[in-house]
PDB file of N, CA and C in Angstrom:
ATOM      1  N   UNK A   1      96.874  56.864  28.490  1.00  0.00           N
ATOM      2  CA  UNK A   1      97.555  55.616  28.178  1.00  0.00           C
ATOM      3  C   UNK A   1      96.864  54.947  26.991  1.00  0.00           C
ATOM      4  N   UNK A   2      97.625  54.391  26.190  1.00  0.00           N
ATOM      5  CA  UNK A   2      97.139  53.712  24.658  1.00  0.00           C
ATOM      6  C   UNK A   2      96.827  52.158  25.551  1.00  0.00           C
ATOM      7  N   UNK A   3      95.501  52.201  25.454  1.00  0.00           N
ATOM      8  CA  UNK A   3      95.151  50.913  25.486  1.00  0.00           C
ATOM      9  C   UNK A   3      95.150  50.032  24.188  1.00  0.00           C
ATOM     10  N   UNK A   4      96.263  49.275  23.849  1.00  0.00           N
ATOM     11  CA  UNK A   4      96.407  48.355  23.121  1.00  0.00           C
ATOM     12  C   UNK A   4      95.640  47.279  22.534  1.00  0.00           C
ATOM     13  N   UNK A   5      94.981  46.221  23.357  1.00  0.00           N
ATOM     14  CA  UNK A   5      94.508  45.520  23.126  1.00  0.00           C
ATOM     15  C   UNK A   5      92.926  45.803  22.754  1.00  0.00           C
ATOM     16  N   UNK A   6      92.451  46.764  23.498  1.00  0.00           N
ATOM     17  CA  UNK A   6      91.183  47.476  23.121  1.00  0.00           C
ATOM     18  C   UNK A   6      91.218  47.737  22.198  1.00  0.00           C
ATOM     19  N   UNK A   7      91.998  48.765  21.797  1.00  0.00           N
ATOM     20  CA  UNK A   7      92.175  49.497  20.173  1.00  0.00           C
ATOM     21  C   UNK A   7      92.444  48.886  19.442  1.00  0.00           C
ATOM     22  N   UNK A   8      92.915  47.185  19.039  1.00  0.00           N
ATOM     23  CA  UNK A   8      93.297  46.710  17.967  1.00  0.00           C
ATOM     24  C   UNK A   8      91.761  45.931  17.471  1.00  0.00           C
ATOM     25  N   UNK A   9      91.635  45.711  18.717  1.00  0.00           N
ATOM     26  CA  UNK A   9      89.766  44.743  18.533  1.00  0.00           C
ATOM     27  C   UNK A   9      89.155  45.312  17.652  1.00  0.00           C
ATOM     28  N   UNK A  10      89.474  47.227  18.610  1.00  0.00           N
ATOM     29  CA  UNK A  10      88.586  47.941  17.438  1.00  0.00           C
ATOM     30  C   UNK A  10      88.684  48.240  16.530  1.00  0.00           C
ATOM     31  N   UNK A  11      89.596  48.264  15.776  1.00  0.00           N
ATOM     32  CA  UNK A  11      90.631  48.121  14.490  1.00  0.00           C
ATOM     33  C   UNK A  11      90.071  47.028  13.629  1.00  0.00           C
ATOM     34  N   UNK A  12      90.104  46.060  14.538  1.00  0.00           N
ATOM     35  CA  UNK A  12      89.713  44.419  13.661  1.00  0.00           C
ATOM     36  C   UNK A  12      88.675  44.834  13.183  1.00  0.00           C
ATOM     37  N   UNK A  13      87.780  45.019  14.204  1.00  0.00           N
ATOM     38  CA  UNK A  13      86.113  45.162  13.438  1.00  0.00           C
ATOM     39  C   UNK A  13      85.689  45.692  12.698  1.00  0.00           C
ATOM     40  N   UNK A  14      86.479  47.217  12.479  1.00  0.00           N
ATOM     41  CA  UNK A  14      86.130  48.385  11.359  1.00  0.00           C
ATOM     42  C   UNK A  14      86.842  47.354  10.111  1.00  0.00           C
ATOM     43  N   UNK A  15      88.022  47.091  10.445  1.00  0.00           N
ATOM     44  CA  UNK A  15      88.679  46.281   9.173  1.00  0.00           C
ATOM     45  C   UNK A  15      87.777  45.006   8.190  1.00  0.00           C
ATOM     46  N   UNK A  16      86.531  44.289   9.003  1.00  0.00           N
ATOM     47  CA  UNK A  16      86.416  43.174   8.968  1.00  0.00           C
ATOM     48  C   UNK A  16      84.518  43.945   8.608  1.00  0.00           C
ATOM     49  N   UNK A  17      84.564  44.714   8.213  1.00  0.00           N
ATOM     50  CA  UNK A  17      83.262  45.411   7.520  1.00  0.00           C
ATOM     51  C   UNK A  17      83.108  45.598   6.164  1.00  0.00           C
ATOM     52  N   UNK A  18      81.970  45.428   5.336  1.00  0.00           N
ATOM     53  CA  UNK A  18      82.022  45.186   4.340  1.00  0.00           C
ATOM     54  C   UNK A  18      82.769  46.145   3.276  1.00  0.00           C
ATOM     55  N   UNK A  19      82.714  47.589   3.652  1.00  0.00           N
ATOM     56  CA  UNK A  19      83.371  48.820   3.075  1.00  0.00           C
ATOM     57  C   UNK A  19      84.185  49.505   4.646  1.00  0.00           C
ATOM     58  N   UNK A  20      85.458  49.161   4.859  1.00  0.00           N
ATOM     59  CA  UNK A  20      86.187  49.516   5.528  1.00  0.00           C
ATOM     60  C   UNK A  20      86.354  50.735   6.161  1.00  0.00           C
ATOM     61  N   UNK A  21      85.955  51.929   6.416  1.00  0.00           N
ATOM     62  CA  UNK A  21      86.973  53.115   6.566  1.00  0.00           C
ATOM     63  C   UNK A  21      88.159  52.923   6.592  1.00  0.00           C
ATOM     64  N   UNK A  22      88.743  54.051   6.049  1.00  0.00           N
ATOM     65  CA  UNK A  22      90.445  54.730   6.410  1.00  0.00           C
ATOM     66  C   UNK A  22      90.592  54.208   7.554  1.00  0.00           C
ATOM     67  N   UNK A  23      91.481  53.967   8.091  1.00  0.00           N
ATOM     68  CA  UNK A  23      91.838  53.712   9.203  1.00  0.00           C
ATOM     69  C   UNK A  23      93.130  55.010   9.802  1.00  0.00           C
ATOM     70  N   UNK A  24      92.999  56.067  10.979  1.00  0.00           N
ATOM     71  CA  UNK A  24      94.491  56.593  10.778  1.00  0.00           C
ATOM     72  C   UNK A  24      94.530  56.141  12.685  1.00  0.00           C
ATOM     73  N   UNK A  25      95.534  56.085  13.279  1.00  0.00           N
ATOM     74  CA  UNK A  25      96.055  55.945  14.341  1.00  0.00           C
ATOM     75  C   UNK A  25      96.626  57.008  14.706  1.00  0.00           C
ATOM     76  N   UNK A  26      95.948  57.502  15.837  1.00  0.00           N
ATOM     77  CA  UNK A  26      96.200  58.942  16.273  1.00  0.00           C
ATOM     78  C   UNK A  26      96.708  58.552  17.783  1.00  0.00           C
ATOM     79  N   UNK A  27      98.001  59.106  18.457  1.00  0.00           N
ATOM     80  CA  UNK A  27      97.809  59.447  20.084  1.00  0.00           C
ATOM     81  C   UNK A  27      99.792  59.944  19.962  1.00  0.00           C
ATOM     82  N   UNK A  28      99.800  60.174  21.474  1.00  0.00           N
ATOM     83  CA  UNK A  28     101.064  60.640  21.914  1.00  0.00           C
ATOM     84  C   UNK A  28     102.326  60.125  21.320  1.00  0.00           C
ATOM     85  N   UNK A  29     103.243  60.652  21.415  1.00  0.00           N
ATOM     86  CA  UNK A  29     104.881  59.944  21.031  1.00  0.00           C
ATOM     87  C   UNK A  29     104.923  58.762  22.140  1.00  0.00           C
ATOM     88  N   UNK A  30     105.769  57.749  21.998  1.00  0.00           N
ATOM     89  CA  UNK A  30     106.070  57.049  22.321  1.00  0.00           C
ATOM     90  C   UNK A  30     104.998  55.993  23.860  1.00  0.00           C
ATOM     91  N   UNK A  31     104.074  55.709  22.961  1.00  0.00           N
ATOM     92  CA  UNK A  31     102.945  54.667  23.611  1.00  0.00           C
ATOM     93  C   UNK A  31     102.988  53.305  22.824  1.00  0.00           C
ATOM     94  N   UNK A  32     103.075  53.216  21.837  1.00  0.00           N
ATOM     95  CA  UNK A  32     103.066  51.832  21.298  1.00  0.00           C
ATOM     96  C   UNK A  32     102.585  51.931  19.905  1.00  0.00           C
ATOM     97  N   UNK A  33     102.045  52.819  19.355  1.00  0.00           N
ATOM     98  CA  UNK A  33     100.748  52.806  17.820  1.00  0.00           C
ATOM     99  C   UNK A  33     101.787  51.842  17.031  1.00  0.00           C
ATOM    100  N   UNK A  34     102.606  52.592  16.604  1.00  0.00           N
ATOM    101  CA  UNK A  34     103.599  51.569  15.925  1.00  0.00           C
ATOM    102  C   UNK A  34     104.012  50.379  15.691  1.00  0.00           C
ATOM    103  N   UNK A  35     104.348  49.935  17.382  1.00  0.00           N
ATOM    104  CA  UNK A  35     104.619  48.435  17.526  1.00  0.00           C
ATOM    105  C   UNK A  35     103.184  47.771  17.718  1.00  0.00           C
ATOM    106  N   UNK A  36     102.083  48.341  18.105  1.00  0.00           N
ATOM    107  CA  UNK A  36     100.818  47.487  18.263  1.00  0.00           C
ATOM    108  C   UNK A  36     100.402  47.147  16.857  1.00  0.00           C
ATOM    109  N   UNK A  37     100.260  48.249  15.947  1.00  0.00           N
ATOM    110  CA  UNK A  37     100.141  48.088  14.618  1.00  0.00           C
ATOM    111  C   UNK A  37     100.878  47.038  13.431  1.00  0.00           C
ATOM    112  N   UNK A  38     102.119  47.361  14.000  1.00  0.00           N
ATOM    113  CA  UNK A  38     102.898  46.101  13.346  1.00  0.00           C
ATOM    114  C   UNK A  38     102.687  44.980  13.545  1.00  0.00           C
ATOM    115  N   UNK A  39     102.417  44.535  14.860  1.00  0.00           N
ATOM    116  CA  UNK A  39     101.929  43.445  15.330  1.00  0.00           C
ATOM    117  C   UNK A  39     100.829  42.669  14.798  1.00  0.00           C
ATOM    118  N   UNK A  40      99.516  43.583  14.708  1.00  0.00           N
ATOM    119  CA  UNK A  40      98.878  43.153  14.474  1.00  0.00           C
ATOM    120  C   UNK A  40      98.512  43.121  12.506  1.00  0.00           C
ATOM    121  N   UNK A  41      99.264  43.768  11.745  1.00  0.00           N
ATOM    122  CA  UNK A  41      99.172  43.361  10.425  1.00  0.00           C
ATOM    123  C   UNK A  41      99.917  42.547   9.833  1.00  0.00           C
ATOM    124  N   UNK A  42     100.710  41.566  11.171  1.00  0.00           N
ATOM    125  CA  UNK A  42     101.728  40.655  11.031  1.00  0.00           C
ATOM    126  C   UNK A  42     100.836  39.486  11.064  1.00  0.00           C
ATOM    127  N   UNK A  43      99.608  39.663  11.886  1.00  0.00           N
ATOM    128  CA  UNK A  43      98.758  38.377  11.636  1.00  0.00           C
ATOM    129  C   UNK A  43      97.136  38.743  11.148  1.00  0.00           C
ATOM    130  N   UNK A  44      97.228  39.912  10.357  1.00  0.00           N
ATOM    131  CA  UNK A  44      95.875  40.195   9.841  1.00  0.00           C
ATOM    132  C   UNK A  44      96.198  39.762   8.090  1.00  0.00           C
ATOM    133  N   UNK A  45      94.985  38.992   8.129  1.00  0.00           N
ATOM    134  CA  UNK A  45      94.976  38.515   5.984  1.00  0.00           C
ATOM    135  C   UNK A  45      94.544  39.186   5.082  1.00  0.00           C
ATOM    136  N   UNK A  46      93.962  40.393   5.780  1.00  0.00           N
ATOM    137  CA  UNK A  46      93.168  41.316   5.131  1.00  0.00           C
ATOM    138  C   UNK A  46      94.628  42.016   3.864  1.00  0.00           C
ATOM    139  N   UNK A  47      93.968  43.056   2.850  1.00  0.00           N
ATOM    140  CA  UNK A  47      94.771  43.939   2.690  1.00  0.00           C
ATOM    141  C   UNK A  47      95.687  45.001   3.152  1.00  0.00           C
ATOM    142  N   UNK A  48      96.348  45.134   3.204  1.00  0.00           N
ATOM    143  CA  UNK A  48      96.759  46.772   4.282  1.00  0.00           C
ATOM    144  C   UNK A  48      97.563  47.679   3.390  1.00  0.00           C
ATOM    145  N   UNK A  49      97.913  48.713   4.122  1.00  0.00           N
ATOM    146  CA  UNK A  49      98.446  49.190   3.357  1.00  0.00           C
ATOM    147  C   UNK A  49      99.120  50.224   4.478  1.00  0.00           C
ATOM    148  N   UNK A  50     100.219  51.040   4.979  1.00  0.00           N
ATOM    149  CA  UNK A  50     100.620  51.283   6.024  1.00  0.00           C
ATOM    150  C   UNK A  50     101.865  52.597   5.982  1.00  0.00           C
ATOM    151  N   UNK A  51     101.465  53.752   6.640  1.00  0.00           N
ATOM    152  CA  UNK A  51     102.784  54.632   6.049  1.00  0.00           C
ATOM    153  C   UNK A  51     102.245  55.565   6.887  1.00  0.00           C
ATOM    154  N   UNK A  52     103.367  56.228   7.537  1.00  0.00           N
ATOM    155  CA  UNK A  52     103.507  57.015   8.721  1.00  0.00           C
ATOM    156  C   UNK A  52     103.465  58.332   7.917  1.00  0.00           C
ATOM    157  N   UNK A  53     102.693  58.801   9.049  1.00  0.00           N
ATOM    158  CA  UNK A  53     102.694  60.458   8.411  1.00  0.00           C
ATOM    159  C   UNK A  53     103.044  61.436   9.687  1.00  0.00           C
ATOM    160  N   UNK A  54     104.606  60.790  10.140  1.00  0.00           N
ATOM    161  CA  UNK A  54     104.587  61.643  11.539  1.00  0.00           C
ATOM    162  C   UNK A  54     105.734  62.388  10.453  1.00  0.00           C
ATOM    163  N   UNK A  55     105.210  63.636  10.526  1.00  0.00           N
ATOM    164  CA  UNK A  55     106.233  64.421   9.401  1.00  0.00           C
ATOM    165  C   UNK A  55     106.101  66.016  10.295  1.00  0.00           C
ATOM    166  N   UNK A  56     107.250  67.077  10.338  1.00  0.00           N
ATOM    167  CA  UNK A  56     107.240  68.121  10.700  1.00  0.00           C
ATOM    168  C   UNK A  56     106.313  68.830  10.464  1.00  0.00           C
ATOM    169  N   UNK A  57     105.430  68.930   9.761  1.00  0.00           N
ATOM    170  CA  UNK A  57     104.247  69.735   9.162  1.00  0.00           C
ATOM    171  C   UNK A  57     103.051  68.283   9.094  1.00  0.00           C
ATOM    172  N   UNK A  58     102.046  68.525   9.324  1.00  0.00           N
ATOM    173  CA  UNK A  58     100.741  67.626   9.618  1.00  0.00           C
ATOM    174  C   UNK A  58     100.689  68.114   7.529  1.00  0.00           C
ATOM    175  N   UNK A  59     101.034  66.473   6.870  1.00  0.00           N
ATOM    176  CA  UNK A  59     100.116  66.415   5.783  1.00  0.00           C
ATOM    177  C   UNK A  59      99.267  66.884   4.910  1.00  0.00           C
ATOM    178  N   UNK A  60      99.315  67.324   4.253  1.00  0.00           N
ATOM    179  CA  UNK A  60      97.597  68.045   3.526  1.00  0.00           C
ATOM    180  C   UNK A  60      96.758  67.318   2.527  1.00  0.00           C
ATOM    181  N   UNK A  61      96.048  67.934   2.152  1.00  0.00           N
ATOM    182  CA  UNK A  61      95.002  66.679   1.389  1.00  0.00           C
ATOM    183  C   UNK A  61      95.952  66.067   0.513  1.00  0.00           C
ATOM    184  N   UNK A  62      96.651  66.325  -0.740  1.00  0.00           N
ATOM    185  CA  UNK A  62      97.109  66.151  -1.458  1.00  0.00           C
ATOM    186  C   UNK A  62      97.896  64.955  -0.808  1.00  0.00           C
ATOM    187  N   UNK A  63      98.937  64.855   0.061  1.00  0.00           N
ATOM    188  CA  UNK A  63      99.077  63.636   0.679  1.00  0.00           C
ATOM    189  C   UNK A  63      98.555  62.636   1.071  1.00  0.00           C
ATOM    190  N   UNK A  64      97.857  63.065   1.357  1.00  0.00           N
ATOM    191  CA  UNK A  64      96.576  61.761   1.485  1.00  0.00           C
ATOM    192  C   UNK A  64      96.008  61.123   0.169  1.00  0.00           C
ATOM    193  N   UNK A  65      95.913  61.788  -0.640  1.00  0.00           N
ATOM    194  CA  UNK A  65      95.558  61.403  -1.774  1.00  0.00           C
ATOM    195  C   UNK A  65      95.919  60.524  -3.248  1.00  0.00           C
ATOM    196  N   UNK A  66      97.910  61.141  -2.485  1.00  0.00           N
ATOM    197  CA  UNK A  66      98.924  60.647  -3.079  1.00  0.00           C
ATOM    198  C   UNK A  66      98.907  59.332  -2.863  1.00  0.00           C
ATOM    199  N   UNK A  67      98.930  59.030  -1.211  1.00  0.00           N
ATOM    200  CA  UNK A  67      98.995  57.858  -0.952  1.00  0.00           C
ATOM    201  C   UNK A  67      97.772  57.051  -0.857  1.00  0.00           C
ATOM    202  N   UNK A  68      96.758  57.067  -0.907  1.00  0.00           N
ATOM    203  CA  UNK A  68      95.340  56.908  -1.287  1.00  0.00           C
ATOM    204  C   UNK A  68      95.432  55.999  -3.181  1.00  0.00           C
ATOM    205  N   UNK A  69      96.185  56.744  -3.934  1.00  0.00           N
ATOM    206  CA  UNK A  69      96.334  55.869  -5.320  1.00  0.00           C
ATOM    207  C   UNK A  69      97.194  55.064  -5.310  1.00  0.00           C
TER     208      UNK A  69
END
């Protein structure tokens, strides 16, 4: 089960560090990542930046990179 409220705390805090990590949101189909996520960059001031990579084939570097510039 996606614990929600746990995982966004922990989200906040990595976010709220002086050099951020990537952030990616990993778990099952249909638990919440999505709507918890939205939620919470609906009231975060920080920068974001946000784009699903649920795609038939898992991404490769080059995607990441794309969206990275």
């Amino acid at each position: 089960m996606f614990h929600r409220k746990k995982q966004i705390e922990r989200l906040k805090r990595h976010l709220e560090m002086k050099n951020p990590p990537i952030q990616v949101i990993l778990g099952p189909r249909q638990v919440g990542k999505t709507t918890a996520i939205r939620a919470f960059l609906k009231d975060w001031s920080g920068p974001t930046f946000y784009h699903t990579a649920d795609l038939a084939t898992p991404p490769d570097a080059l995607w990441i990179e794309t969206q990275w510039i």
